[in-house]
Protein backbone atom coordinates (compact mmCIF):
# COMPACT_ATOMS: atom_id res chain seq x y z
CA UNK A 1 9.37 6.89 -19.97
CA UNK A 2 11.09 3.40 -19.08
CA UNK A 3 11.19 0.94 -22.13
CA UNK A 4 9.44 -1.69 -19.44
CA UNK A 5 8.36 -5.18 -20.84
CA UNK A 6 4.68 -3.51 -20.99
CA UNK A 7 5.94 -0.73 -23.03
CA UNK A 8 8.34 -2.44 -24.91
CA UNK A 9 4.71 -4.48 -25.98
CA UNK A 10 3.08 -0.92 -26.95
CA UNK A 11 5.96 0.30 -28.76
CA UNK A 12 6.51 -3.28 -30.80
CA UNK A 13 2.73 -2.61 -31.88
CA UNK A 14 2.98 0.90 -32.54
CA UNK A 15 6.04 -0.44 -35.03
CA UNK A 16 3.77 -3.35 -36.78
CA UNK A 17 1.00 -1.27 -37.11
CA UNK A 18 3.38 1.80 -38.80
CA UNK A 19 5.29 -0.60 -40.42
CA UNK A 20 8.48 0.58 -38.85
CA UNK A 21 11.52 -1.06 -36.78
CA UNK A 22 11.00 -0.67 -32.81
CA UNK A 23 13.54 1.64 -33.22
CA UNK A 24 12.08 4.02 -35.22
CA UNK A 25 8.80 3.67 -33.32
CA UNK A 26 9.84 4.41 -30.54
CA UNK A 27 11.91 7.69 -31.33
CA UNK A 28 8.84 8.88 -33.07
CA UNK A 29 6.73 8.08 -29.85
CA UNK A 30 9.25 10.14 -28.01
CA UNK A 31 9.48 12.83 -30.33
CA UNK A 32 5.75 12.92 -31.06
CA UNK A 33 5.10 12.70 -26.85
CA UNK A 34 7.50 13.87 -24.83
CA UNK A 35 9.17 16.84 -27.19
CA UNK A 36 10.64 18.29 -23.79
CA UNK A 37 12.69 15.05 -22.77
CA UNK A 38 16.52 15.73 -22.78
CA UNK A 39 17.35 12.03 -23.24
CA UNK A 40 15.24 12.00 -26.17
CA UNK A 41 14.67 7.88 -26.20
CA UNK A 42 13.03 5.62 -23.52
CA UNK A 43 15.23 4.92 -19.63
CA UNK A 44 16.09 1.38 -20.36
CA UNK A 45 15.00 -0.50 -16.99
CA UNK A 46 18.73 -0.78 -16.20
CA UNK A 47 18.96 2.91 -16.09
CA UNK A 48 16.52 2.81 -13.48
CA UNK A 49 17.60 -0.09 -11.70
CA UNK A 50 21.45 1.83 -11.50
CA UNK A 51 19.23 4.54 -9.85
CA UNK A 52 17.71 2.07 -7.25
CA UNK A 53 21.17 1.15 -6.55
CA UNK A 54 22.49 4.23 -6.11
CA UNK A 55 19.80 5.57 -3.64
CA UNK A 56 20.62 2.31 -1.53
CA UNK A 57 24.12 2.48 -1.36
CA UNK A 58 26.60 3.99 1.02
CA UNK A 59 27.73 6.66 -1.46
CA UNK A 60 24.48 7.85 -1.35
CA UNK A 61 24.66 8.70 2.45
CA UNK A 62 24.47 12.34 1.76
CA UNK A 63 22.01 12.28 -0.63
CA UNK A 64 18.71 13.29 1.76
CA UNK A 65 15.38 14.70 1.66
CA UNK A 66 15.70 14.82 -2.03
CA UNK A 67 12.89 14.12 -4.37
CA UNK A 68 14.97 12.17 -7.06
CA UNK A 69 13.40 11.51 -10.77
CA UNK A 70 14.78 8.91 -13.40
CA UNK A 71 12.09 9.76 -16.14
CA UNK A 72 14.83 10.94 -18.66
CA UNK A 73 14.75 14.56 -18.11
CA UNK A 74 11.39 15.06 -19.06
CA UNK A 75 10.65 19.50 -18.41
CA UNK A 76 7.48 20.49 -19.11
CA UNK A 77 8.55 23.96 -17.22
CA UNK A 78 11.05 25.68 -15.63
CA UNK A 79 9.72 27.22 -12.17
């Protein structure tokens, strides 16, 4: 997951109503709901907009037909 403004909201609630820091909310959330992520904390949008970047740039010319996921290395399986 992406710590967007809207779930930067969720997670800031999440922390008042748990009486944590936004920090340890949102580690929990992650631990708690996505146990298979391999960054194990939230994309920050920056991640994702280095991503965006990437795909439009010229060093990206060979880069095609490729479905490409910034989500944090989120496997649920492994086909």
């Amino acid at each position: 997951p992406t710590l967007s403004e809207g779930v930067e909201t969720f997670v800031k609630d999440l922390a008042k109503q748990n009486g944590q820091s936004m920090e340890e909310a949102a580690a929990n959330f992650v631990k708690q709901h996505r146990p298979t992520s391999l960054l194990q904390r939230f994309a920050s949008v920056e991640e994702i907009a280095n991503m965006v970047l990437y795909v439009a740039s010229k060093e990206a010319s060979a880069t095609n037909g490729a479905a490409l996921r910034a989500e944090g290395g989120i496997v649920n399986t492994i086909a």
